[in-house]
PDB file of N, CA and C in Angstrom:
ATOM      1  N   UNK A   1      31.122  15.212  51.073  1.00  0.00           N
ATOM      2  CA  UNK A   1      31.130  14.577  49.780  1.00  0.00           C
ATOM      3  C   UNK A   1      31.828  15.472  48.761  1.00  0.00           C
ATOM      4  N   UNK A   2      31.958  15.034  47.859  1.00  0.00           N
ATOM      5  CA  UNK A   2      33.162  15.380  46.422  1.00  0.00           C
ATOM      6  C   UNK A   2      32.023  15.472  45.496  1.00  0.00           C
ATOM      7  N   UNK A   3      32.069  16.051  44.752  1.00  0.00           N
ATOM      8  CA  UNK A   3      30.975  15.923  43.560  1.00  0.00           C
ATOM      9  C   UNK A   3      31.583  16.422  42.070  1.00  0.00           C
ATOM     10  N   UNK A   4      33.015  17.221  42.508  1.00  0.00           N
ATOM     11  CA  UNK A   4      33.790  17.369  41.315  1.00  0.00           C
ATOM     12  C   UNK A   4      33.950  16.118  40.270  1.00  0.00           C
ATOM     13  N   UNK A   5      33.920  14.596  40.727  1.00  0.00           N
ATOM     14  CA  UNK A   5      33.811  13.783  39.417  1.00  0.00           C
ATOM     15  C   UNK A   5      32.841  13.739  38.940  1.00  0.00           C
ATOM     16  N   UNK A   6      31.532  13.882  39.890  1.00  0.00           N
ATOM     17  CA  UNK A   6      30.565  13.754  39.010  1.00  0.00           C
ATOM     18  C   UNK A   6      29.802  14.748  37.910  1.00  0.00           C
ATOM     19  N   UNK A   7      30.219  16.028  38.565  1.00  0.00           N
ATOM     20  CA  UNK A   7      30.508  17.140  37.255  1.00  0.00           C
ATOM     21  C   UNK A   7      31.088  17.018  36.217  1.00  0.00           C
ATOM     22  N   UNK A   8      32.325  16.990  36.247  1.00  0.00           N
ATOM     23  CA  UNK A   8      33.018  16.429  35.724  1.00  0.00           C
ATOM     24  C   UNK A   8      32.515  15.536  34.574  1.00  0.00           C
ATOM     25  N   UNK A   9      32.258  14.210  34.745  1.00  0.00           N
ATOM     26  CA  UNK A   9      31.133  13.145  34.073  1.00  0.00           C
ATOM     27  C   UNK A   9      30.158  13.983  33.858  1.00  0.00           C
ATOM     28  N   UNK A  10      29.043  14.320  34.025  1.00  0.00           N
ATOM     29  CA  UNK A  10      27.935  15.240  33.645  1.00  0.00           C
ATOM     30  C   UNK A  10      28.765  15.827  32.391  1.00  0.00           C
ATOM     31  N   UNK A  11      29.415  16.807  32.688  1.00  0.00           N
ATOM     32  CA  UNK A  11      29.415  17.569  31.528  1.00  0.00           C
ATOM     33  C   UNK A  11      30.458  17.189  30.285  1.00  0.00           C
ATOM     34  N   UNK A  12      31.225  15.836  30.915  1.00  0.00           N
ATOM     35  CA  UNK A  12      31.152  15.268  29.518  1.00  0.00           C
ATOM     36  C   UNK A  12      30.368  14.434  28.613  1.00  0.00           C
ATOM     37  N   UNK A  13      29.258  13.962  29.358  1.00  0.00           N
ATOM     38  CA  UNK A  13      28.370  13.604  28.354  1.00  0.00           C
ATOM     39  C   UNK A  13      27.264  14.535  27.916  1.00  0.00           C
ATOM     40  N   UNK A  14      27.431  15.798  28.417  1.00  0.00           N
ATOM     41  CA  UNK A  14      26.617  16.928  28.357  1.00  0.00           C
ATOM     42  C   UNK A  14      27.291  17.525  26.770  1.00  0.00           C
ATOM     43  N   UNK A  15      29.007  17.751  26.408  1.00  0.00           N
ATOM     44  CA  UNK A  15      29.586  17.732  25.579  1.00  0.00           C
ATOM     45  C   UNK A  15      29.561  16.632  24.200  1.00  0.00           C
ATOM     46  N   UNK A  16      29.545  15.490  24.672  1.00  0.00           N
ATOM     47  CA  UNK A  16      29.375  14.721  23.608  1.00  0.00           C
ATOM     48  C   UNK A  16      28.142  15.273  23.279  1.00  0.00           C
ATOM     49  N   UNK A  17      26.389  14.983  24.042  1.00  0.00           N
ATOM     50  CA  UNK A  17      25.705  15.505  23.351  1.00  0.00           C
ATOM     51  C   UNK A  17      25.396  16.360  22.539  1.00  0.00           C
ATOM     52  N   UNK A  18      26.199  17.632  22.951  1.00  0.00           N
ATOM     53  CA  UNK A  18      25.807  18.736  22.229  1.00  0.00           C
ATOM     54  C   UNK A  18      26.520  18.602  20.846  1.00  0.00           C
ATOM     55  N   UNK A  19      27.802  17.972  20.981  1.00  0.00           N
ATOM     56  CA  UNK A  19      28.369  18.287  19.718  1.00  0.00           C
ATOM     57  C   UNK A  19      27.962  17.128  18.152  1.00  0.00           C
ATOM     58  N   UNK A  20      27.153  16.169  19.163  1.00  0.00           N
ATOM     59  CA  UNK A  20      26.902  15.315  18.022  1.00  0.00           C
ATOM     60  C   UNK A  20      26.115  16.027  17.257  1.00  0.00           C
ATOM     61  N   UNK A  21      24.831  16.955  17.459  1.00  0.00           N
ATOM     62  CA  UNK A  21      23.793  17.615  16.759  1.00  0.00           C
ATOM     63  C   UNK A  21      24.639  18.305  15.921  1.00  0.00           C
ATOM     64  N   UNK A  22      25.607  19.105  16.795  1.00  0.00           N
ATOM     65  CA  UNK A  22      26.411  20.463  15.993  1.00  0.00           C
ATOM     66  C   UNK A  22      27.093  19.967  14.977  1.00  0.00           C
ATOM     67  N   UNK A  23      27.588  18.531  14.895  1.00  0.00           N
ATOM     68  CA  UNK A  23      28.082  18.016  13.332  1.00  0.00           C
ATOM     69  C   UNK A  23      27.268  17.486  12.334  1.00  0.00           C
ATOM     70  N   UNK A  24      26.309  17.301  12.803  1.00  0.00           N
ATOM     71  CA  UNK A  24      25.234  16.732  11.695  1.00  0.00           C
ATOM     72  C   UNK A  24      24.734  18.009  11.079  1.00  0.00           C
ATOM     73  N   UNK A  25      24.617  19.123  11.666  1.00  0.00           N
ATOM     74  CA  UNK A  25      23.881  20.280  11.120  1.00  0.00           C
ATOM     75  C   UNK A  25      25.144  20.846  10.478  1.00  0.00           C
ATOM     76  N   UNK A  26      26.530  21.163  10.851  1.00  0.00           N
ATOM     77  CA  UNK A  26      27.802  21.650  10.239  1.00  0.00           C
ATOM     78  C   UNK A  26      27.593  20.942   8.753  1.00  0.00           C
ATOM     79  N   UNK A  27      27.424  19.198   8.807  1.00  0.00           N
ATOM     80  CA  UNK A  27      28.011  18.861   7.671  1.00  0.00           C
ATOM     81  C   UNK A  27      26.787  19.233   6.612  1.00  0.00           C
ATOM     82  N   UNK A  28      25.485  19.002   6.749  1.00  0.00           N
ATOM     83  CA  UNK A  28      24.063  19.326   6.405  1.00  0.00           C
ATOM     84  C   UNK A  28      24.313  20.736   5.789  1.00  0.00           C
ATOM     85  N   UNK A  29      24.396  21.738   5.991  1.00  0.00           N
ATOM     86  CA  UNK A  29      24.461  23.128   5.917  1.00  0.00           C
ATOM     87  C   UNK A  29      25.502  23.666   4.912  1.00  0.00           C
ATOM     88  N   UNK A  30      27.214  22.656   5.497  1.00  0.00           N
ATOM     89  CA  UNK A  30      28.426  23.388   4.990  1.00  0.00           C
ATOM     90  C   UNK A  30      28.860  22.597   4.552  1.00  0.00           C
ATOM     91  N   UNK A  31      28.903  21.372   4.707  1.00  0.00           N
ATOM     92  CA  UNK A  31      29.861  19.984   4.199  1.00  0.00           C
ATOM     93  C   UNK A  31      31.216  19.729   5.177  1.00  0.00           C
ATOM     94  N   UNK A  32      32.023  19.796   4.599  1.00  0.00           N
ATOM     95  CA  UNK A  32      33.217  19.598   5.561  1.00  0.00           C
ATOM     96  C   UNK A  32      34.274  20.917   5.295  1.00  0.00           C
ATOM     97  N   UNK A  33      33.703  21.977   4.545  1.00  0.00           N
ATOM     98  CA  UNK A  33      34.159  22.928   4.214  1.00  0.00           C
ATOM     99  C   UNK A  33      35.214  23.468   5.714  1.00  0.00           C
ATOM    100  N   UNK A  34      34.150  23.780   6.765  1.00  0.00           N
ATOM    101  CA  UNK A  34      34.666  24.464   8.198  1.00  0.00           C
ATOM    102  C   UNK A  34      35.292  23.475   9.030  1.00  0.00           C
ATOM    103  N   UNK A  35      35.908  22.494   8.672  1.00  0.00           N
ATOM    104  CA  UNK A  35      36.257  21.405  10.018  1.00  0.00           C
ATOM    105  C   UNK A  35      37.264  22.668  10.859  1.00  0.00           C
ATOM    106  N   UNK A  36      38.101  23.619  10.092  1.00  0.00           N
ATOM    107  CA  UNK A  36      39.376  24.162  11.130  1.00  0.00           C
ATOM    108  C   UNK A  36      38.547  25.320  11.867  1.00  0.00           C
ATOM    109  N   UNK A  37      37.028  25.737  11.414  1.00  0.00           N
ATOM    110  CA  UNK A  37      36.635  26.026  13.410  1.00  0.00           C
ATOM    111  C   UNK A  37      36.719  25.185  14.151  1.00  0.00           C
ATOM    112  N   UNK A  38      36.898  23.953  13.982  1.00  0.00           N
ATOM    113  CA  UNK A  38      36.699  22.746  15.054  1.00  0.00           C
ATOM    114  C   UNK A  38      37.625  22.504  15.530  1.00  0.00           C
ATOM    115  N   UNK A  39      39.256  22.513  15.035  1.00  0.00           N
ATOM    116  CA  UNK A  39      40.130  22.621  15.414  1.00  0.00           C
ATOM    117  C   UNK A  39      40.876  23.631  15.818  1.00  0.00           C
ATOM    118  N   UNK A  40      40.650  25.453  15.691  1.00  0.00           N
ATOM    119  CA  UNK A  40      40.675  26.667  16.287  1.00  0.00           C
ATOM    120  C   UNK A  40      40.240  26.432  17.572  1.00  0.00           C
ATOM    121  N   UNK A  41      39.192  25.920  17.708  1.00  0.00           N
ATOM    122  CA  UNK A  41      37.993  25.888  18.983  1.00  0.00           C
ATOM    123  C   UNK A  41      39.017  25.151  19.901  1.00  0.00           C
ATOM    124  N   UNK A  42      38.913  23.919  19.459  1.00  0.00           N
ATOM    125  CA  UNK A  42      39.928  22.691  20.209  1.00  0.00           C
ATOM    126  C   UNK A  42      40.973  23.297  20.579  1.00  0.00           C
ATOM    127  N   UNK A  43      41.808  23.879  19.707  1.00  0.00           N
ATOM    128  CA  UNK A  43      42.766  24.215  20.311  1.00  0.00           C
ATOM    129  C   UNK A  43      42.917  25.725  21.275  1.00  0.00           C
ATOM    130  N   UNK A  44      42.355  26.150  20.971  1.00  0.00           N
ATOM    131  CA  UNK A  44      42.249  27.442  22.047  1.00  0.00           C
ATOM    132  C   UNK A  44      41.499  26.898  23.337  1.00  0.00           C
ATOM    133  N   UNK A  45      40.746  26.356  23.563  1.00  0.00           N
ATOM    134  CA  UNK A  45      40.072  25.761  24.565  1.00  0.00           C
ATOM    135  C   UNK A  45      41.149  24.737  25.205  1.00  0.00           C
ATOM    136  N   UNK A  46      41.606  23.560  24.854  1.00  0.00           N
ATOM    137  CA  UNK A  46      42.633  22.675  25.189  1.00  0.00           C
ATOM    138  C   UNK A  46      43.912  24.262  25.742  1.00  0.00           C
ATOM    139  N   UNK A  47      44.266  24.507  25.131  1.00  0.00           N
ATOM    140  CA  UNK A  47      45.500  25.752  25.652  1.00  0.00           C
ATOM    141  C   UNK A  47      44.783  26.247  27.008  1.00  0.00           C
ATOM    142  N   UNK A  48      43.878  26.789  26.320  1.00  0.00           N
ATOM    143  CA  UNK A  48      42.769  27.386  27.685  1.00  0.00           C
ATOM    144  C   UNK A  48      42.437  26.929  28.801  1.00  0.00           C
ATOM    145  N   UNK A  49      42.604  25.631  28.642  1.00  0.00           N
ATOM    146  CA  UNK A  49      42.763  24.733  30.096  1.00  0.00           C
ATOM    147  C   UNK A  49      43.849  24.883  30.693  1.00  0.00           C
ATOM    148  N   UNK A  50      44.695  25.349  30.256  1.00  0.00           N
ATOM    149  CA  UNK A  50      46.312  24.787  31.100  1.00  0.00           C
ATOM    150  C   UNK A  50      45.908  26.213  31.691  1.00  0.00           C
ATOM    151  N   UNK A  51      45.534  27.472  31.791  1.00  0.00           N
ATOM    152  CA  UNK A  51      46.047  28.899  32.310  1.00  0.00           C
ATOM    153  C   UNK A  51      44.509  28.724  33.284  1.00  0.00           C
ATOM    154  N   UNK A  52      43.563  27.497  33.655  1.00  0.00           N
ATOM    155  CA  UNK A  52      42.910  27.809  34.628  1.00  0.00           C
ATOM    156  C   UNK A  52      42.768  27.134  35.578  1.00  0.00           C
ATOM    157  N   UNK A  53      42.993  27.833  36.954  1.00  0.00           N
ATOM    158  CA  UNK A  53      43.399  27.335  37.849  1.00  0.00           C
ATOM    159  C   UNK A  53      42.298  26.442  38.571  1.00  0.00           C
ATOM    160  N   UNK A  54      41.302  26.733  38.440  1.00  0.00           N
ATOM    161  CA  UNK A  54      40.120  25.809  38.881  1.00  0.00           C
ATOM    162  C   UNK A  54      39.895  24.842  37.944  1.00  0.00           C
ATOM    163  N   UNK A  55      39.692  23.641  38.881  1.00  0.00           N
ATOM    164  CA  UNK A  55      40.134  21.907  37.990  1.00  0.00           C
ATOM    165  C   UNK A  55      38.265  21.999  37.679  1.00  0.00           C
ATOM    166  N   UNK A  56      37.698  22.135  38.271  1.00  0.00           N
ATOM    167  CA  UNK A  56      36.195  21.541  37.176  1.00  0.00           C
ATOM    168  C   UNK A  56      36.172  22.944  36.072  1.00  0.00           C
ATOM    169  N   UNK A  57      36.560  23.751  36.119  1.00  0.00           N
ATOM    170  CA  UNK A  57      36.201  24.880  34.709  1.00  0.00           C
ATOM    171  C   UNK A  57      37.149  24.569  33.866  1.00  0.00           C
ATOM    172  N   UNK A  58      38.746  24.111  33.984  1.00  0.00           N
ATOM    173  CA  UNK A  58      39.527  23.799  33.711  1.00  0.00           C
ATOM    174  C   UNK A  58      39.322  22.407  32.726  1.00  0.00           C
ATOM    175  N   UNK A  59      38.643  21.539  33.337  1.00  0.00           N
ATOM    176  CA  UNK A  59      38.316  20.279  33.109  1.00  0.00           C
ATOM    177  C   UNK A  59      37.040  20.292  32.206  1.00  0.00           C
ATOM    178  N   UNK A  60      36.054  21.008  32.286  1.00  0.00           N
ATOM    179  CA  UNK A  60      35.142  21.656  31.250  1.00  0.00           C
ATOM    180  C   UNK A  60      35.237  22.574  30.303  1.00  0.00           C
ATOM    181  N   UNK A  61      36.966  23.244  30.451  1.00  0.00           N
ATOM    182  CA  UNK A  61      36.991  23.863  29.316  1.00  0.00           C
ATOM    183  C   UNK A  61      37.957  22.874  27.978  1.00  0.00           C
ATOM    184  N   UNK A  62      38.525  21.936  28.965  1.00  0.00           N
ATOM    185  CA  UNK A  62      39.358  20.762  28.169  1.00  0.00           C
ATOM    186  C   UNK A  62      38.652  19.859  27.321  1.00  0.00           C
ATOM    187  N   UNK A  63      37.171  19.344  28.242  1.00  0.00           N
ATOM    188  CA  UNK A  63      36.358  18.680  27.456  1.00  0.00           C
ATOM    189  C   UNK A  63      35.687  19.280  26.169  1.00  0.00           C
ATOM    190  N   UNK A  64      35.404  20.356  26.147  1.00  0.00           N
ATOM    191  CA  UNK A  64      35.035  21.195  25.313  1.00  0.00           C
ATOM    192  C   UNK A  64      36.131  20.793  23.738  1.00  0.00           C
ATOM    193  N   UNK A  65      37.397  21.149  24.374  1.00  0.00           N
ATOM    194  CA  UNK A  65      38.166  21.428  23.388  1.00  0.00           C
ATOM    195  C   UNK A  65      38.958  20.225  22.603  1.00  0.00           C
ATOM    196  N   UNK A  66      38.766  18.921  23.667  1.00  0.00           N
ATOM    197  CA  UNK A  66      38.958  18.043  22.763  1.00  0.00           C
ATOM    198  C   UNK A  66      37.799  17.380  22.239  1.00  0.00           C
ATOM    199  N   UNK A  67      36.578  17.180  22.556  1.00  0.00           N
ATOM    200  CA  UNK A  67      34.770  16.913  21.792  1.00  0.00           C
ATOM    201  C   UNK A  67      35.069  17.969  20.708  1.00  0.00           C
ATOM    202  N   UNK A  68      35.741  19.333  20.483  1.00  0.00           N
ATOM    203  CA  UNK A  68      35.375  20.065  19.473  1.00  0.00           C
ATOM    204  C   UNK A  68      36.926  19.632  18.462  1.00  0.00           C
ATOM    205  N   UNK A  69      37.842  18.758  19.075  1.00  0.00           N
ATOM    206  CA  UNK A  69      38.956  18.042  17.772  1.00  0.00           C
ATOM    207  C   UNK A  69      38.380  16.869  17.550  1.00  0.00           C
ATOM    208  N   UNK A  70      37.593  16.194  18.225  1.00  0.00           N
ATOM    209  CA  UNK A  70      36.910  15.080  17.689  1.00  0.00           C
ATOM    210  C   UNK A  70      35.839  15.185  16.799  1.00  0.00           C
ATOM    211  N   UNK A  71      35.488  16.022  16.720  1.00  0.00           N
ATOM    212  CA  UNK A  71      34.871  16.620  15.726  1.00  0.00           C
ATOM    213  C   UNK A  71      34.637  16.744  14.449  1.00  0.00           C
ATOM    214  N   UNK A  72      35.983  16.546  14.651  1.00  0.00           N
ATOM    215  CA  UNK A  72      36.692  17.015  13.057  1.00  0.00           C
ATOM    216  C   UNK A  72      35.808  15.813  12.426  1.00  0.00           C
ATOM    217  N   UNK A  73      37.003  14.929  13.099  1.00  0.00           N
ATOM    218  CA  UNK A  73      36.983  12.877  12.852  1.00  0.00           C
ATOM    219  C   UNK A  73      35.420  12.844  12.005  1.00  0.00           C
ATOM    220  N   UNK A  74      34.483  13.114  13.120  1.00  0.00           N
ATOM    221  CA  UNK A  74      33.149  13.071  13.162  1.00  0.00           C
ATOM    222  C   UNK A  74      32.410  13.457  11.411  1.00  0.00           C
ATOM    223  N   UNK A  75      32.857  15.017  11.556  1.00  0.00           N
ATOM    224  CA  UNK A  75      32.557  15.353  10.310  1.00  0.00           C
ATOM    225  C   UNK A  75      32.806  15.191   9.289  1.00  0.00           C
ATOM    226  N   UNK A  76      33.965  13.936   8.708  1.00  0.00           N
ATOM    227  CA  UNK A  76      34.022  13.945   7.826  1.00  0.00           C
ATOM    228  C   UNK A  76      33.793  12.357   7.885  1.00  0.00           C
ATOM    229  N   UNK A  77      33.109  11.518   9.005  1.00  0.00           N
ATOM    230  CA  UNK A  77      32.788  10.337   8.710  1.00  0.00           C
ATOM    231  C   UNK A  77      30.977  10.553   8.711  1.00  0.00           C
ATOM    232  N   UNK A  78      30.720  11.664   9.225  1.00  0.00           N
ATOM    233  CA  UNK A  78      28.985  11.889   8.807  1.00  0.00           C
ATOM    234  C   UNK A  78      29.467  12.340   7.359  1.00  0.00           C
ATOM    235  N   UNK A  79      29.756  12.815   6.466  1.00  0.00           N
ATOM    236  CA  UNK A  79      29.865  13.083   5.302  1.00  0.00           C
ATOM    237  C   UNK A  79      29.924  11.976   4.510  1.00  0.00           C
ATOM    238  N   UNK A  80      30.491  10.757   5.152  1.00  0.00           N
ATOM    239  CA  UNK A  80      30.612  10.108   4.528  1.00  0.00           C
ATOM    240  C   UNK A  80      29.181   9.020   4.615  1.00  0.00           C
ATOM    241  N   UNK A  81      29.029   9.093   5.637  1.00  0.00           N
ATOM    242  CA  UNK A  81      27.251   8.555   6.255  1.00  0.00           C
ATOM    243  C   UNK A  81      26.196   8.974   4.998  1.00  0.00           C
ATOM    244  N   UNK A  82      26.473  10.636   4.833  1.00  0.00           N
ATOM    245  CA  UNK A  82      25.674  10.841   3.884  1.00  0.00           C
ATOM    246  C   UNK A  82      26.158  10.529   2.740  1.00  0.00           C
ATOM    247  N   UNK A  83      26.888  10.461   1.974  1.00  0.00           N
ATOM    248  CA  UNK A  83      27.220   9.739   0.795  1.00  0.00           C
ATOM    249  C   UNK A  83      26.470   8.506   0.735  1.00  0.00           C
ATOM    250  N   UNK A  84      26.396   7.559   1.967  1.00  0.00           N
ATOM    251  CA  UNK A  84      26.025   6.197   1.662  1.00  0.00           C
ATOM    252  C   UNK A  84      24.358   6.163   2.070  1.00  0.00           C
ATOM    253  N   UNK A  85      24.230   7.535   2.110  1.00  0.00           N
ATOM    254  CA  UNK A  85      22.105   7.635   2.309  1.00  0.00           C
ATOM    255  C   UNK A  85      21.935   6.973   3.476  1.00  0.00           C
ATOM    256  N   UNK A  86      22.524   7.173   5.013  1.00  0.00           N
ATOM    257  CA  UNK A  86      22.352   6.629   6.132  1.00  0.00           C
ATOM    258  C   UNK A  86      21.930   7.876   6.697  1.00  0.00           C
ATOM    259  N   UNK A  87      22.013   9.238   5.768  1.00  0.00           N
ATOM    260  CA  UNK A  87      21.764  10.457   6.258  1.00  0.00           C
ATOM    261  C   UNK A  87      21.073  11.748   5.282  1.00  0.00           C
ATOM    262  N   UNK A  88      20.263  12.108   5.826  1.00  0.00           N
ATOM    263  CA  UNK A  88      19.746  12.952   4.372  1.00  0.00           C
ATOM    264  C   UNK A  88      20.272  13.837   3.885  1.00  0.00           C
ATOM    265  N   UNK A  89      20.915  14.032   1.997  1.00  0.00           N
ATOM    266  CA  UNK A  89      21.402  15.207   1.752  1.00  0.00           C
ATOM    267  C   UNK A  89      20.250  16.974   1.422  1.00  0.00           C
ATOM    268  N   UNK A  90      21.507  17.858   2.316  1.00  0.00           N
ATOM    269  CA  UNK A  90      20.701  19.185   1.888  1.00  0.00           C
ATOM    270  C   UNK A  90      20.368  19.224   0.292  1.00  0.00           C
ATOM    271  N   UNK A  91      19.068  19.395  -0.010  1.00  0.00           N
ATOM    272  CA  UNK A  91      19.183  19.618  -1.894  1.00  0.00           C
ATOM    273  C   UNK A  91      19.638  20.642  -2.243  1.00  0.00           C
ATOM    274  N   UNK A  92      19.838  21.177  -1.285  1.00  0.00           N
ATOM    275  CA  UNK A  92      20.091  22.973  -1.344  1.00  0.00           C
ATOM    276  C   UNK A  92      21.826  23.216  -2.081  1.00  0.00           C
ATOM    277  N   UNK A  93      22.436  22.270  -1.333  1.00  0.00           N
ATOM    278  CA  UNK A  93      23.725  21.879  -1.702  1.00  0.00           C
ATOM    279  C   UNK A  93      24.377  21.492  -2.851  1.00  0.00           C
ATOM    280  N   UNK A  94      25.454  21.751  -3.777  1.00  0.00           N
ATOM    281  CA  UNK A  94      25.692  21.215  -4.592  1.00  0.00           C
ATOM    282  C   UNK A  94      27.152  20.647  -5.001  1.00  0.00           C
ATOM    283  N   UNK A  95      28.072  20.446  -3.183  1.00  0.00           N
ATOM    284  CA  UNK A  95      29.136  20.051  -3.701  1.00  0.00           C
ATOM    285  C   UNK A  95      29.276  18.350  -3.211  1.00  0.00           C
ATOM    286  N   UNK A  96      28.054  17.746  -3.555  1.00  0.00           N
ATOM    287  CA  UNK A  96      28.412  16.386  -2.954  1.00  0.00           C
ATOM    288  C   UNK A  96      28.712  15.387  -4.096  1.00  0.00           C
ATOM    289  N   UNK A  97      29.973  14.457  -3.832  1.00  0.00           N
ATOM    290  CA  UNK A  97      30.679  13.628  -4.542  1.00  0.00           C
ATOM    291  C   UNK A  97      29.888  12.249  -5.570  1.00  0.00           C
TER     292      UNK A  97
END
């Protein structure tokens, strides 16, 4: 048996999960101030795939790096979630529109 797709699958929904939390707490905390760690990340990781020669680390370091450019997208449409009170603002915060 093969089990590389199903790794594969695993750890991209292992990725989506993780990163949905990590934008709700990014935007909560920072706003949309940091989106270009998200796109540093993405892109060093996406690059980082092409120089490894093993296809499931390869393929988990790709997923990584494009869940962390989708990201971006993410964070600035939860920002906008919270604007419309579908999400709670930090009070702590004081640069919201």
């Amino acid at each position: 048996m093969y089990f590389e797709g199903i790794i594969i699958g695993l750890s991209t929904f292992l990725a989506i999960g993780l990163f949905h939390p990590i934008v709700i707490k990014t935007e909560y905390y920072t706003g949309t101030h940091y989106w270009w760690i998200f796109l540093f990340a993405g892109i060093a990781c996406a690059v980082g795939a092409l120089f490894i020669s093993n296809v499931i680390i390869s393929s988990i370091v790709g997923i990584i790096g494009f869940s962390s450019l989708w990201s971006i997208k993410e964070l600035f449409e939860q920002a906008e979630r919270v604007r419309k009170g579908w999400f709670p603002k930090n009070p702590k915060r004081t640069d919201y529109k």
